[in-house]
Protein backbone atom coordinates (compact mmCIF):
# COMPACT_ATOMS: atom_id res chain seq x y z
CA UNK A 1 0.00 0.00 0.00
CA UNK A 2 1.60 3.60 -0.93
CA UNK A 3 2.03 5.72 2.40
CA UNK A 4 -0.88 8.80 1.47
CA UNK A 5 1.66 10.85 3.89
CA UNK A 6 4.63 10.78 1.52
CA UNK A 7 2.86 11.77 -2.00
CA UNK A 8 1.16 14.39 -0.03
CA UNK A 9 5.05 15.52 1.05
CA UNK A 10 5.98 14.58 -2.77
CA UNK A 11 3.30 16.78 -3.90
CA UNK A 12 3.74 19.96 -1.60
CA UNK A 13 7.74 20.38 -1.33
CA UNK A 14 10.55 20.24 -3.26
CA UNK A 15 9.41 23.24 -5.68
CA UNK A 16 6.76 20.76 -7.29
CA UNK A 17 3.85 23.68 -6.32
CA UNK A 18 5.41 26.42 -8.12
CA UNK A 19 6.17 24.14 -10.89
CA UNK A 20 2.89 23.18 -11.35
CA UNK A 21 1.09 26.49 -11.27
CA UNK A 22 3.80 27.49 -13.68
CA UNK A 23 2.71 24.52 -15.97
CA UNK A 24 -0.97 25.44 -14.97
CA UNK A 25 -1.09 28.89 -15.69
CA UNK A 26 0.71 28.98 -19.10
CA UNK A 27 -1.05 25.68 -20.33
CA UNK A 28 -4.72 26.82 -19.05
CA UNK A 29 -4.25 30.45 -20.46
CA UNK A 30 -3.35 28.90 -23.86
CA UNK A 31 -6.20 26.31 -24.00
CA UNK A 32 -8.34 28.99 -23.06
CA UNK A 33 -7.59 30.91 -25.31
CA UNK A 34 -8.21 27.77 -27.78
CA UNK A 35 -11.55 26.76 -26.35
CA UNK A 36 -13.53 29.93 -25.44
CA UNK A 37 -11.40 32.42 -27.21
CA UNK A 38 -14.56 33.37 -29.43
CA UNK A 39 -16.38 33.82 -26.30
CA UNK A 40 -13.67 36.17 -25.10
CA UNK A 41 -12.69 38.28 -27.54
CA UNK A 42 -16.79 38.80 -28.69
CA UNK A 43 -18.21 39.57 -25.17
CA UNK A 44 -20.16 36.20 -25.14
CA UNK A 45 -20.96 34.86 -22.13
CA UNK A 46 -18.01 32.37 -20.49
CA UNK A 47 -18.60 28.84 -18.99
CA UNK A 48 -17.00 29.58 -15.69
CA UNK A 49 -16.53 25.73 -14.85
CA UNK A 50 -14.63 25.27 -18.19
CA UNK A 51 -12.65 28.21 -17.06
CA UNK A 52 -11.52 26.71 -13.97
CA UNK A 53 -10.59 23.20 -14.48
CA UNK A 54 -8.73 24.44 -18.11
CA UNK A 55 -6.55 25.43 -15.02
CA UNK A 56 -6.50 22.91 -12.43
CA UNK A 57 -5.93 19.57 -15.03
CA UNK A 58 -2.77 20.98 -16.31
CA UNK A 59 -1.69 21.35 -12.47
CA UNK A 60 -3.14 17.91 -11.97
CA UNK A 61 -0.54 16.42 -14.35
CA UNK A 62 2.35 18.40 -13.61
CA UNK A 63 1.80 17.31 -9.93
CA UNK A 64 1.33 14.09 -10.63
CA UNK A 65 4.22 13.66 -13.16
CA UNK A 66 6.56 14.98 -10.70
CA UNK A 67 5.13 12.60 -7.60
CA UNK A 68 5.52 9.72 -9.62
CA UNK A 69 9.01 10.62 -10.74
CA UNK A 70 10.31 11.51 -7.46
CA UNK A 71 8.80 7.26 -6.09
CA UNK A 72 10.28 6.12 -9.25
CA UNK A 73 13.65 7.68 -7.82
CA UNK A 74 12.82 6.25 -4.61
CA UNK A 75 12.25 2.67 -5.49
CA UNK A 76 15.01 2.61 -7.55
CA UNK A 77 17.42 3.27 -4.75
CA UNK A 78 15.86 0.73 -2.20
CA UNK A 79 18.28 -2.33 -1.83
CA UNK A 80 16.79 -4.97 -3.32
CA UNK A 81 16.51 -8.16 -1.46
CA UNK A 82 18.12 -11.08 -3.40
CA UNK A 83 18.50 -14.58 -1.21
């Protein structure tokens, strides 16, 4: 079972946060710009919802790539037991 204590530590430290808005911010402004750009630029009304989680998948990934590199790393470097 994966300890829930270290991928929250994984996800919240090591500069993975800043990364990931980073990531979230320039990826969600250009695939909003993609998807509701019309409704932007010509004063139509803007799905809100849309909106938000254009932003919060990218930061999704970008956390989650990084958690899953950094227990990669870590089982790599466990001593494997060979009897």
């Amino acid at each position: 079972m994966t300890d829930w204590r270290r991928l929250w530590e994984y996800a919240v430290s090591g500069g993975v946060p800043r990364r990931s808005l980073v990531a979230a911010v320039v990826v969600g402004t250009v695939l909003n710009l993609i998807n509701q750009g019309d409704a932007l630029f010509a004063a139509r009304p803007i799905n809100w919802l849309k909106l938000l989680l254009t932003y919060i998948v990218p930061y999704c990934v970008t956390t989650y790539g990084a958690v899953s590199f950094r227990m990669a790393l870590e089982r790599r470097s466990e001593p494997t037991d060979k009897a």
